[in-house]
Protein backbone atom coordinates (compact mmCIF):
# COMPACT_ATOMS: atom_id res chain seq x y z
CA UNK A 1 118.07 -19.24 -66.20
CA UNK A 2 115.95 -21.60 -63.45
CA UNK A 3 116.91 -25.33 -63.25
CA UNK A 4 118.40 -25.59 -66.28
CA UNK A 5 117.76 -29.14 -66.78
CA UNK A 6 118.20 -29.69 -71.05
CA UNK A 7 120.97 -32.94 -72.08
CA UNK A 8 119.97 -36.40 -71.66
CA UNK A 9 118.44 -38.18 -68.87
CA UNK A 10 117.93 -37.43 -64.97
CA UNK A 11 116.84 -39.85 -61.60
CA UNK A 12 119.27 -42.45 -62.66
CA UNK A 13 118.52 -42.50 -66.71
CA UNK A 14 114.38 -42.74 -65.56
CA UNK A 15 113.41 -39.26 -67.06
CA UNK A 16 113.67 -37.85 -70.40
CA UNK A 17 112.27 -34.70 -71.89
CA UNK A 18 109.07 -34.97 -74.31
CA UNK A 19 109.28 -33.61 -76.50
CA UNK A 20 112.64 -33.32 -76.70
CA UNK A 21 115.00 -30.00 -76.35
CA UNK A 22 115.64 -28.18 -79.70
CA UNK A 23 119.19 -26.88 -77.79
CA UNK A 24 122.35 -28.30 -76.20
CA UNK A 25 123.15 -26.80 -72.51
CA UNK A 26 126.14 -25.67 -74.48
CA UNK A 27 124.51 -23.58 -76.73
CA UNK A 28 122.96 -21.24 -73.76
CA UNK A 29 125.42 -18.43 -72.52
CA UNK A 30 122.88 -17.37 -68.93
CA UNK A 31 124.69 -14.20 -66.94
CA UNK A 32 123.21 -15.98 -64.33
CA UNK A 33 121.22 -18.85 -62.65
CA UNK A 34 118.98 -20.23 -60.05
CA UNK A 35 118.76 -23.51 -58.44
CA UNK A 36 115.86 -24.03 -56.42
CA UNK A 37 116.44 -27.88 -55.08
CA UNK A 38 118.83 -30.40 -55.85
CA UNK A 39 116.30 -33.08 -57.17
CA UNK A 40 118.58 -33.84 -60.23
CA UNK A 41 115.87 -33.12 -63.12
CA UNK A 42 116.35 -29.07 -61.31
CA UNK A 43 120.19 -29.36 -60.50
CA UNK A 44 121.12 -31.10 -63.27
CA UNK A 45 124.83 -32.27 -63.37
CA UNK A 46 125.74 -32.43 -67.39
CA UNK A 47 123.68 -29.55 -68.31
CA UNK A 48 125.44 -27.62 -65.39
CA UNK A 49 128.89 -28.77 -66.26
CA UNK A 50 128.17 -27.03 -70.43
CA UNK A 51 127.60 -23.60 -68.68
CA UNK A 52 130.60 -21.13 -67.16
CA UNK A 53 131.80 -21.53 -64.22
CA UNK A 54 131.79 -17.83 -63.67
CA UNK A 55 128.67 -16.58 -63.54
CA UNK A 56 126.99 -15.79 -60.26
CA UNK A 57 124.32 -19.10 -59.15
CA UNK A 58 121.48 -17.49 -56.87
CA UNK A 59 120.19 -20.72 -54.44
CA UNK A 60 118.50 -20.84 -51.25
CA UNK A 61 120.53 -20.97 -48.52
CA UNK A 62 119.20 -24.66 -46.99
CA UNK A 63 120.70 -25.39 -43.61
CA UNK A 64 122.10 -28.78 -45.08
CA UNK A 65 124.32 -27.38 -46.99
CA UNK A 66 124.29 -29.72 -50.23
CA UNK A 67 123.78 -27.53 -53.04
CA UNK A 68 126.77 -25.34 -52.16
CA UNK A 69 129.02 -28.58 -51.80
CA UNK A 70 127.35 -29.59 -55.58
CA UNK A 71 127.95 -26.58 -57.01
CA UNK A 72 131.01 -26.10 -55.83
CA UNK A 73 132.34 -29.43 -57.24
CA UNK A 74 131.29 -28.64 -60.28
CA UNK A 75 133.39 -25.75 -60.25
CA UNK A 76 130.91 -22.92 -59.80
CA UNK A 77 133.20 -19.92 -58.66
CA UNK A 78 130.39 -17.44 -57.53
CA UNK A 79 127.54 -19.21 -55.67
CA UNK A 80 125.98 -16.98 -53.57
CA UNK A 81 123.40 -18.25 -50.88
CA UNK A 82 120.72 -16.29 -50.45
CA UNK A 83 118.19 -15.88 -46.92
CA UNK A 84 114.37 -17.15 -47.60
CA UNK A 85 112.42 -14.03 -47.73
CA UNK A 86 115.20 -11.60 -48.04
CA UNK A 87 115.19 -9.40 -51.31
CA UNK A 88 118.39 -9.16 -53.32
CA UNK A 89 119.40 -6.71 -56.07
CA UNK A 90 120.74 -7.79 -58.96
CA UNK A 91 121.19 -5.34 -61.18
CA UNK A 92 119.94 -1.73 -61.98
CA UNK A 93 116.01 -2.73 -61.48
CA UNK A 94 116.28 -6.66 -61.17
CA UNK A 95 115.27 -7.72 -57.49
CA UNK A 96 115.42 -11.44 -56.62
CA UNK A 97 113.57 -13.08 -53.50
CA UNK A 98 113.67 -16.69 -52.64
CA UNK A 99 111.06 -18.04 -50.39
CA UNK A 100 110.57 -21.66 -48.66
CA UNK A 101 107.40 -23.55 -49.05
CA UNK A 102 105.72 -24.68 -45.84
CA UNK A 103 106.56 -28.25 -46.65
CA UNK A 104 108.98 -30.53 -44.85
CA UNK A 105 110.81 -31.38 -48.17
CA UNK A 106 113.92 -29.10 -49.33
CA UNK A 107 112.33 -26.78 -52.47
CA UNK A 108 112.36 -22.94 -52.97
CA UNK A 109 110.25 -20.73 -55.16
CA UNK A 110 111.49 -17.24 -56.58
CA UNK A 111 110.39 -13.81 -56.93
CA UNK A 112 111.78 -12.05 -60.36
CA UNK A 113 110.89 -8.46 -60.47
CA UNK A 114 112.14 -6.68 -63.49
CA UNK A 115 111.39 -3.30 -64.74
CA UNK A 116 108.24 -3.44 -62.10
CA UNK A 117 107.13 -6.65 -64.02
CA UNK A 118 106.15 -9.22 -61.47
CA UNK A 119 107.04 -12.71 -62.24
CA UNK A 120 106.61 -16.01 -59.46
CA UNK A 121 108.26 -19.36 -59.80
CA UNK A 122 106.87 -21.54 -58.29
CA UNK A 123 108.54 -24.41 -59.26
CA UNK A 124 106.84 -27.53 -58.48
CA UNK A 125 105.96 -26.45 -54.56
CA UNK A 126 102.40 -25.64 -54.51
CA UNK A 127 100.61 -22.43 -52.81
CA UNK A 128 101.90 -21.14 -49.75
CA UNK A 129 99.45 -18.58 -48.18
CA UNK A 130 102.07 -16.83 -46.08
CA UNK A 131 104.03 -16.44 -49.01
CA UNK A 132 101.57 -15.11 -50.91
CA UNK A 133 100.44 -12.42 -47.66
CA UNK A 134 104.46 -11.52 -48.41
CA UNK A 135 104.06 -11.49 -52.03
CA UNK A 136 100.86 -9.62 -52.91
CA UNK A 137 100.29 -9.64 -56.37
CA UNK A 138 102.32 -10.46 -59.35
CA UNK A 139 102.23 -10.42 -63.22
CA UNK A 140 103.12 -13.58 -64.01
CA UNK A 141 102.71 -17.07 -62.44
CA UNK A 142 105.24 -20.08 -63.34
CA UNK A 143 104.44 -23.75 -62.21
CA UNK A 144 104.60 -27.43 -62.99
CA UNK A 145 101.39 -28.43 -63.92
CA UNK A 146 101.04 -32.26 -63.84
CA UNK A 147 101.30 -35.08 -61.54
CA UNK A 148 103.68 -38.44 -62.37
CA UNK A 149 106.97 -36.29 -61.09
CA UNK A 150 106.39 -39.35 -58.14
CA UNK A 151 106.91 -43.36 -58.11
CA UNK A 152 103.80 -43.20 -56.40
CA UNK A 153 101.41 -44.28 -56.78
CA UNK A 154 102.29 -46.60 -60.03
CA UNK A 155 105.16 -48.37 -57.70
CA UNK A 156 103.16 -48.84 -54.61
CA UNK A 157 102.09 -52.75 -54.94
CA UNK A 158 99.60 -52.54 -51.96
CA UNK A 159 97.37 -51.11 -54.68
CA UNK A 160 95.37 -52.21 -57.41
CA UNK A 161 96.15 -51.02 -61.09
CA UNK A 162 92.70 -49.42 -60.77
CA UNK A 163 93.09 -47.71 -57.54
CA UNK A 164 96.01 -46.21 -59.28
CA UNK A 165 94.19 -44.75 -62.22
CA UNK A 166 91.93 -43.39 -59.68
CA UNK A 167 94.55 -41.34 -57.74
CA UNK A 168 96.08 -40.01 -60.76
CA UNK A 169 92.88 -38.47 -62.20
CA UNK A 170 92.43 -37.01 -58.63
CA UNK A 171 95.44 -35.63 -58.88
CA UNK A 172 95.83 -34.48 -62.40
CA UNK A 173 92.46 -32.06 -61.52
CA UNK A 174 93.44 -31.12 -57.92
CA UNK A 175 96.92 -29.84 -59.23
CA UNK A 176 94.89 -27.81 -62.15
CA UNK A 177 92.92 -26.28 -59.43
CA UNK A 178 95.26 -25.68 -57.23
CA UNK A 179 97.13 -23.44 -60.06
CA UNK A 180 94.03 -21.69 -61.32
CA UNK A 181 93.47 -21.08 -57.42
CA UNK A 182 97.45 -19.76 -57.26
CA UNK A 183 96.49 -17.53 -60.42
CA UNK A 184 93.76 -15.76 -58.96
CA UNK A 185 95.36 -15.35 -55.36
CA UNK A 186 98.10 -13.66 -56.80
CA UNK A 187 95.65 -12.16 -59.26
CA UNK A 188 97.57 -12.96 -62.21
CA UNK A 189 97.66 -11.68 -65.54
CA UNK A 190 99.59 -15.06 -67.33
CA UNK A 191 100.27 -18.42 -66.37
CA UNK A 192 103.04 -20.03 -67.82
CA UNK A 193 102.99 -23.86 -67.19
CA UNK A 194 106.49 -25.93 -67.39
CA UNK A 195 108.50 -28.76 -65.80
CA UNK A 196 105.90 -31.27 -66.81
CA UNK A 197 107.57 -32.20 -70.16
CA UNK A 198 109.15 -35.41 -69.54
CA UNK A 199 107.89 -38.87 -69.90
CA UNK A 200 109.90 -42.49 -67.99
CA UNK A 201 113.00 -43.36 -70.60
CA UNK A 202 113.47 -47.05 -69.97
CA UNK A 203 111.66 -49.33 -71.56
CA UNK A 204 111.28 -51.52 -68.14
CA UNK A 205 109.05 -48.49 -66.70
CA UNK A 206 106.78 -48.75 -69.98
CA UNK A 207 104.43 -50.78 -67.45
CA UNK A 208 104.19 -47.28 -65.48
CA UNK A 209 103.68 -45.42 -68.37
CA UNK A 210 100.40 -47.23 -68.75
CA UNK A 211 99.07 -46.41 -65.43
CA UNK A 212 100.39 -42.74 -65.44
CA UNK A 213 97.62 -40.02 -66.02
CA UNK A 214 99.48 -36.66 -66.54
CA UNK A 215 98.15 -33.31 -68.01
CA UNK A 216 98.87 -32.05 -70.90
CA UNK A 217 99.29 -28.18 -71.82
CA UNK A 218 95.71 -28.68 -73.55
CA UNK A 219 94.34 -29.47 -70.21
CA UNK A 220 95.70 -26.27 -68.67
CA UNK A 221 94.67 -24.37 -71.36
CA UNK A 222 90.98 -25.70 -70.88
CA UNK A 223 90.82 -25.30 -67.15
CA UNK A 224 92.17 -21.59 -67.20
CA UNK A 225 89.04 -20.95 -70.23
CA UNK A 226 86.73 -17.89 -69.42
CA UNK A 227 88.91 -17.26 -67.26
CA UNK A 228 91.44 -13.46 -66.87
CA UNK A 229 94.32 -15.56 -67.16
CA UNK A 230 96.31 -16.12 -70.35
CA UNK A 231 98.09 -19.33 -70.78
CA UNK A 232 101.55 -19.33 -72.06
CA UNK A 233 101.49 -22.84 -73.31
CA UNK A 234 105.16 -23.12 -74.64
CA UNK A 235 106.53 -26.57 -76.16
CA UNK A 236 110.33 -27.13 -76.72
CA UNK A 237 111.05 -24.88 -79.28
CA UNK A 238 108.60 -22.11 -78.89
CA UNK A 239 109.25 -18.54 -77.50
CA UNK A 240 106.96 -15.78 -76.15
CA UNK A 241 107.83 -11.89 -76.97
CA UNK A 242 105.19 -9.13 -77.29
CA UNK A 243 102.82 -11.06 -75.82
CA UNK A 244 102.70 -13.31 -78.90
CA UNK A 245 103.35 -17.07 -78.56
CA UNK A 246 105.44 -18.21 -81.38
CA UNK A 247 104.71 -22.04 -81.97
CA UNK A 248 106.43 -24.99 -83.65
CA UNK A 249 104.45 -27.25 -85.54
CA UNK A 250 102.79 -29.60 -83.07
CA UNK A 251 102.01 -33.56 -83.61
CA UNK A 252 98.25 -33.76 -83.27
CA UNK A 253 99.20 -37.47 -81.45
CA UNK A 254 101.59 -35.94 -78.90
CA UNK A 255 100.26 -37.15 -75.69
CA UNK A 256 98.39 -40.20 -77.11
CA UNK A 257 99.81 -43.22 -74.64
CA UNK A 258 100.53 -45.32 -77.94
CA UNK A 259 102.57 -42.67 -79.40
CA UNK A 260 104.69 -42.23 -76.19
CA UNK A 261 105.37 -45.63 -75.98
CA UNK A 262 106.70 -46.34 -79.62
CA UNK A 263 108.47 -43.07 -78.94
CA UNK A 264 110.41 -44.55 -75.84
CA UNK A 265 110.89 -47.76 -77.30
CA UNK A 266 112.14 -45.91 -80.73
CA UNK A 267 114.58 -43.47 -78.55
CA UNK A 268 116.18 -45.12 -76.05
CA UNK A 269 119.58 -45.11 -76.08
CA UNK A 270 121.42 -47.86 -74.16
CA UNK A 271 124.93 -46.24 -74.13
CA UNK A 272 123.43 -42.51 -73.30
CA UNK A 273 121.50 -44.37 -70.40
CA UNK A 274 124.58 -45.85 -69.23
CA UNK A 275 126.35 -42.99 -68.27
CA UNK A 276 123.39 -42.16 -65.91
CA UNK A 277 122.76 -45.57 -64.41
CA UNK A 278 125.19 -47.14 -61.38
CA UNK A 279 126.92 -50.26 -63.09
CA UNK A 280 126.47 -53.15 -60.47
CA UNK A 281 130.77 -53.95 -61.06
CA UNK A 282 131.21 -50.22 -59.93
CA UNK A 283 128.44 -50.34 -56.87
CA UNK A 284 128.85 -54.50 -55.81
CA UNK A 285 126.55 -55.07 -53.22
CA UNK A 286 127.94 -54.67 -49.82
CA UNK A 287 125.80 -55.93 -46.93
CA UNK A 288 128.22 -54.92 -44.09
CA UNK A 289 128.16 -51.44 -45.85
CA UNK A 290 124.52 -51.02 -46.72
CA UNK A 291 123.61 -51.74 -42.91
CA UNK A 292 125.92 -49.50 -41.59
CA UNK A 293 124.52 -46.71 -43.45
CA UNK A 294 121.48 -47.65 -41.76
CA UNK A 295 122.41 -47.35 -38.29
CA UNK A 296 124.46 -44.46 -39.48
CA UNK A 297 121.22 -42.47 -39.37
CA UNK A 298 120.82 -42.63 -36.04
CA UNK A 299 123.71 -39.79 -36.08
CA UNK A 300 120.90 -37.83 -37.51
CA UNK A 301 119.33 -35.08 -35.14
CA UNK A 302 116.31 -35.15 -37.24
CA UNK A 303 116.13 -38.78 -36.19
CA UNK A 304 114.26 -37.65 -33.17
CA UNK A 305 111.09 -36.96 -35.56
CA UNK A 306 110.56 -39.98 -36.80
CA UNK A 307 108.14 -42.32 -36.38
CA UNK A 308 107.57 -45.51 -35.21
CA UNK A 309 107.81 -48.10 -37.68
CA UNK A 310 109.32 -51.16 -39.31
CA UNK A 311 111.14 -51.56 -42.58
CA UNK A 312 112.18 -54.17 -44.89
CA UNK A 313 114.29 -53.79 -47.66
CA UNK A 314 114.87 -56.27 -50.30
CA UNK A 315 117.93 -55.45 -52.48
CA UNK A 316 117.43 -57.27 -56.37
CA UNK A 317 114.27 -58.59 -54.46
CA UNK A 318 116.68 -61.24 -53.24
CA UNK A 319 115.24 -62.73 -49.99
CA UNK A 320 119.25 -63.73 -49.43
CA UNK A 321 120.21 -59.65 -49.35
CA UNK A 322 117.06 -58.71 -47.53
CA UNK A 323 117.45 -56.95 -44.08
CA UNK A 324 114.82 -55.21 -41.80
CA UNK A 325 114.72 -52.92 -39.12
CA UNK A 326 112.41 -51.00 -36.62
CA UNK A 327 112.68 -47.48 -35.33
CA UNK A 328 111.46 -46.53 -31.53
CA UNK A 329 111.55 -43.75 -30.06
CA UNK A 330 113.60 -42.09 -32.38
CA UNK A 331 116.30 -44.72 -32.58
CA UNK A 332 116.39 -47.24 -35.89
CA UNK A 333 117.32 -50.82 -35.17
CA UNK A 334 118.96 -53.75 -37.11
CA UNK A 335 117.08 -57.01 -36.19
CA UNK A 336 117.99 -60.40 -36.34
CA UNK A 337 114.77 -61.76 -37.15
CA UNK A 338 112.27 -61.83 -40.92
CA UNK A 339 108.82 -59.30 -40.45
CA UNK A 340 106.24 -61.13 -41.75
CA UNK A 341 104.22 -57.79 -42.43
CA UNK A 342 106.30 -55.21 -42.12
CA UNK A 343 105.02 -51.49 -42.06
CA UNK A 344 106.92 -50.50 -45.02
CA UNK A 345 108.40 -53.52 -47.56
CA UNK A 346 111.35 -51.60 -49.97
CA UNK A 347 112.28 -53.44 -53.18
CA UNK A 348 115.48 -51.83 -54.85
CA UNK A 349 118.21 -52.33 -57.31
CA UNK A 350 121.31 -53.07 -55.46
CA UNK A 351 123.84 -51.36 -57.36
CA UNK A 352 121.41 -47.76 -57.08
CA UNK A 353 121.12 -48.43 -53.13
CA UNK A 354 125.07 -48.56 -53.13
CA UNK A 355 125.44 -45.84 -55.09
CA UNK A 356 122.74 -44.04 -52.26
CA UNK A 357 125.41 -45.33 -49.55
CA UNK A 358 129.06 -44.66 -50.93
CA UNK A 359 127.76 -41.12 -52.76
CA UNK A 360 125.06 -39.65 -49.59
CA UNK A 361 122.36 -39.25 -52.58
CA UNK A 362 119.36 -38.27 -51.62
CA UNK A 363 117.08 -41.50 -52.09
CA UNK A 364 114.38 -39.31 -53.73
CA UNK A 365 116.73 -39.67 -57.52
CA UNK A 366 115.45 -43.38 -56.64
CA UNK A 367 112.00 -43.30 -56.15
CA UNK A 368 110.90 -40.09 -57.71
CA UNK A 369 112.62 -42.73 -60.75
CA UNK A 370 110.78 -45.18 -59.86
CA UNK A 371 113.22 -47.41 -59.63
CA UNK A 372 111.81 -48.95 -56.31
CA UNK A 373 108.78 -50.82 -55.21
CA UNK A 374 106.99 -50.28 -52.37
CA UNK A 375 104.07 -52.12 -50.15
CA UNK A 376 102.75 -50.14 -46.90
CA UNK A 377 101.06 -52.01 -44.32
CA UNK A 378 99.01 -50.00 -43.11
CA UNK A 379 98.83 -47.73 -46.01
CA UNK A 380 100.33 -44.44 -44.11
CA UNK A 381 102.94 -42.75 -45.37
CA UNK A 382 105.29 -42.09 -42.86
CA UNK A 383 106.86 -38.50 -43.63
CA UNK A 384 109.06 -37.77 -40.99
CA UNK A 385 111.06 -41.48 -42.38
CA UNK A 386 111.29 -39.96 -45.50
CA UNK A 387 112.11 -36.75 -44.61
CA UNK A 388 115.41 -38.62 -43.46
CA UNK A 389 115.97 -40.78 -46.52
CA UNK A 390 115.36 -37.31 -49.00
CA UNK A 391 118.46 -35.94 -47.64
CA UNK A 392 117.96 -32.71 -45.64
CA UNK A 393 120.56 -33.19 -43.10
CA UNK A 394 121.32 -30.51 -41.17
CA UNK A 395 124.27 -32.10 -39.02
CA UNK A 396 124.71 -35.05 -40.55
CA UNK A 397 127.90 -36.96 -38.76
CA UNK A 398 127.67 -34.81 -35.61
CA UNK A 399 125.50 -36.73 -34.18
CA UNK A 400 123.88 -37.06 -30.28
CA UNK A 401 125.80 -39.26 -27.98
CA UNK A 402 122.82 -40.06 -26.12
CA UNK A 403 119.73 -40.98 -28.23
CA UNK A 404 117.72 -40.62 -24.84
CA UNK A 405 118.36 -37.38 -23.58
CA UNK A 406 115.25 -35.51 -22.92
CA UNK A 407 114.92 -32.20 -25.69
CA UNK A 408 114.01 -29.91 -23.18
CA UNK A 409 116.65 -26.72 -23.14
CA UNK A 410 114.09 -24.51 -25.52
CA UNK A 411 110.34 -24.49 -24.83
CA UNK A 412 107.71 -22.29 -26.06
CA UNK A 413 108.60 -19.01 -23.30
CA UNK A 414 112.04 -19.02 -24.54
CA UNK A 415 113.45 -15.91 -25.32
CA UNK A 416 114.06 -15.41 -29.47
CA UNK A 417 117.37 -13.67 -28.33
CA UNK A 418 118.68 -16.18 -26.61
CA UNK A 419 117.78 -19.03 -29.21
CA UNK A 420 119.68 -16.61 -31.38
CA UNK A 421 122.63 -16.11 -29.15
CA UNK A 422 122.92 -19.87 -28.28
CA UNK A 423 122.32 -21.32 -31.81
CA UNK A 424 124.11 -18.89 -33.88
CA UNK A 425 123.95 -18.54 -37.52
CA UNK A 426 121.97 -21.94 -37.23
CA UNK A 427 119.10 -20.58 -34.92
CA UNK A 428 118.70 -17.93 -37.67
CA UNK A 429 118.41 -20.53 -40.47
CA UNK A 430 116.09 -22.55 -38.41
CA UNK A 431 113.65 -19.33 -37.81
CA UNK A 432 113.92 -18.46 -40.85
CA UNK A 433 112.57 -21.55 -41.85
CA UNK A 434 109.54 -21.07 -40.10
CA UNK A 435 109.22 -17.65 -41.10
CA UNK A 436 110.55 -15.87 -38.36
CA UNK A 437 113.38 -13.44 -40.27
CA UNK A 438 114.17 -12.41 -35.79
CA UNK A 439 117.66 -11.52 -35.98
CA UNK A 440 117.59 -7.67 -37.27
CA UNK A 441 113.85 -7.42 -35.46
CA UNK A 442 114.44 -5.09 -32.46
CA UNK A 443 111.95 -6.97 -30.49
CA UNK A 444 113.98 -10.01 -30.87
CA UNK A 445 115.13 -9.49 -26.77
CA UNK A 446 111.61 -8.69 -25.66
CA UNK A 447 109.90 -11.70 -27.29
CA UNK A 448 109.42 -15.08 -26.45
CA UNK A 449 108.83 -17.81 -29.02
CA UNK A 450 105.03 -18.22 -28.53
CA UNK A 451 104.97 -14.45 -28.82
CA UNK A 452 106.94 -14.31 -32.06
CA UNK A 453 104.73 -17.45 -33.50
CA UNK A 454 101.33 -16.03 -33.22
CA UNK A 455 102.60 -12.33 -34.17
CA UNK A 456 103.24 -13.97 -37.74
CA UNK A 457 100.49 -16.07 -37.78
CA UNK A 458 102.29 -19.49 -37.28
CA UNK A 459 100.20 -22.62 -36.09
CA UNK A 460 100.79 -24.31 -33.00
CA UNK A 461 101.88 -27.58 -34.79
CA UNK A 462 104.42 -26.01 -36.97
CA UNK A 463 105.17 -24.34 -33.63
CA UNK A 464 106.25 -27.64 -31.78
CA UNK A 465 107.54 -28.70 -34.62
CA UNK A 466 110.30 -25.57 -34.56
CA UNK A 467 110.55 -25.82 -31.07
CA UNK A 468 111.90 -29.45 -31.60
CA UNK A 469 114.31 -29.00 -34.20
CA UNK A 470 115.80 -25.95 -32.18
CA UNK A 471 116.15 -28.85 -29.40
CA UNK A 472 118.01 -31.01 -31.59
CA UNK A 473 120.61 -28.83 -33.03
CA UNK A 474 120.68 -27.05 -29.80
CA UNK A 475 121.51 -30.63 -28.04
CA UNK A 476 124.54 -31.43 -30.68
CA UNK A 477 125.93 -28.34 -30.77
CA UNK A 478 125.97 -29.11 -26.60
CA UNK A 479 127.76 -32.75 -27.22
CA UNK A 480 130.05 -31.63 -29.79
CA UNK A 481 130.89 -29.07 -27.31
CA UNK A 482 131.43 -32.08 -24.74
């Protein structure tokens, strides 16, 4: 079973399933599961907790370091961690692989083989051509097929309610072309389309509802006509055996916006909702503590990416809570002083940014729910910043005791050995990342880095890129060390 994600609510109570599960989490007995990510509508807490503890959980083994602490809390006995791109037997003729999208954001996608039969997850991280080169072909392709699974652009208030429509509709046919694209690069036989089925649960995000333009499994089905790709267009409640589709009766008014929002205004359930949202007597707003947290990130390694901008964030909306900051050089600062136009303005419940401070949570359960607002001035989006807010610390708390130290130990002629040998099990990960697999390559002692890069066919930015994060980590493992 992938991301079972099946009771209730997840980002905070934001998301619910449309239309709804026909099953309980209880109900399902999996020998075994996978858990590409831990947004929480993928690594879902209550469904997890229904299922036993004993059965072996496949993930992908992130350098961070969070899903095995998750899982583990839970009370999952067997999690094994598995290398991107290395193939794992599971049993008799069951193979597993788990592969990393090129994308700066945490995510997996898996390779099932079974019997010979093919069958790709890719979860909700788009084509990777290198993948794919690693890949080849497959039977069956599986993929989220719809935009919204974002606050933006509906909670970005530097645009207009029309500008909005306008990116969604871009969207909604880029992401059907981009999966008919996936289908016929992996020149597959059936496309089964999931982890769109979910509409906003509170009433207060109704106003988003309105702007949201998602696809609907019609839409998929249309886009993949004429085409040598059958659509397995399953709704809760239907199953697929002997290539037959097996359907429950369907309301011809499903994805009509009218009938969504009488069905979230019927359906929600203020006491189920509770148990998801942060109470503000539980998560009191604590300045001192909030700002801390803050400055806390310059303890970050990956700080060193980040760009130059500054922030304001306005807790409740509350002018009296507000704070701001600037980062420079890879160093974020409290000031004293109000931005008038800040490069990034962050409205946000107080009680769900303390629960982001006491509880490390990535801030992604936040705005994926949208649950914040957002203005950017200019309108950039400044990845390497969120990169740091999503949660994908590596060595969070070790921190560098000197924010200015020139990251210059590895360069491009460094030898892959001796990243290997001074890195450790954390070089590795860090390769891997990249898709260098270098430590059981025999040429490993012979090879520099630029050698290694543009063997596999990796780009000179993604290069640098490595190159710096093999600086950072190489530079606190140095000062913890010291």
């Amino acid at each position: 079973m992938c991301d079972p994600w099946i009771d209730d609510y997840a980002f905070f109570g934001a998301w619910r399933h449309y239309p709804a599960p026909v099953i309980k989490a209880c109900e399902l007995a999996p020998s075994a599961l996978y858990i590409s990510h831990e947004h929480s509508d993928h690594c879902h807490i209550e469904s997890l907790k229904q299922i036993d503890k004993n059965i072996p959980v496949f993930i992908p083994q992130f350098s961070n370091g969070r899903l095995e602490k998750i899982l583990a809390n839970l009370g999952f006995k067997n999690v094994i961690s598995l290398e991107f791109g290395k193939r794992v037997k599971i049993v008799n003729d069951f193979y597993v692989t788990i592969y990393e999208p090129a994308s700066l954001w945490n995510d997996s996608q898996i390779l099932l083989e079974i019997n010979g039969f093919r069958i790709l997850n890719i979860n909700d991280a788009g084509i990777n051509h290198r993948i794919q080169r690693e890949v080849q072909s497959v039977d069956m392709i599986c993929a989220a097929f719809s935009p919204g699974a974002s606050g933006y652009p509906a909670t970005y208030t530097h645009l207009t309610t029309q500008e909005k429509i306008e990116i969604y509709e871009k969207s909604r046919k880029a992401t059907l072309d981009m999966l008919f694209e996936a289908c016929q690069l992996y020149n597959a036989t059936y496309f089964l389309p999931f982890a769109s089925h979910f509409i906003l649960n509170h009433p207060e995000h109704i106003k988003y509802m309105k702007i949201i333009r998602k696809n609907t499994i019609y839409d998929v089905i249309k886009r993949f006509e004429n085409s040598n790709v059958k659509v397995i267009d399953l709704l809760a409640g239907d199953s697929f055996s002997e290539n037959k589709i097996i359907k429950q009766p369907r309301s011809p008014n499903l994805y009509n916006t009218d009938s969504i929002i009488k069905y979230i205004n019927d359906n929600f359930d203020k006491e189920r909702f509770d148990k998801y949202y942060p109470s503000k007597e539980e998560y009191k707003y604590d300045k001192d503590m909030v700002l801390a947290y803050f400055m806390n990130l310059n303890l970050i390694p990956e700080m060193q990416f980040c760009e130059d901008l500054n922030v304001s964030v306005y807790p409740d909306s509350d002018n009296l809570k507000a704070f701001s900051f600037e980062v420079r050089n890879g160093y974020l600062e409290l000031l004293d002083t109000h931005i008038e136009s800040p490069n990034l303005t962050i409205k946000i419940p107080s009680e769900i940014l303390m629960y982001i401070v006491k509880n490390n949570e990535s801030w992604d359960e936040a705005t994926i729910g949208y649950w914040c607002e957002f203005s950017r001035n200019p309108d950039i989006y400044h990845t390497e910043f969120w990169r740091i807010l999503q949660a994908p610390f590596y060595l969070k708390g070790l921190g560098l005791k000197n924010q200015k130290q020139n990251l210059a130990f590895i360069d491009e002629n460094s030898n892959v050995a001796m990243v290997l040998e001074s890195l450790g099990n954390e070089g590795q990960k860090i390769l891997s990342r990249y898709g260098l697999y270098c430590l059981s390559c025999n040429k490993a002692p012979a090879e520099s880095l630029t050698h290694a890069c543009n063997m596999h066919g990796i780009s000179n930015t993604r290069a640098q890129r490595m190159i710096k994060e093999l600086n950072v980590h190489y530079l606190s493992k140095l000062n913890c060390e010291n």
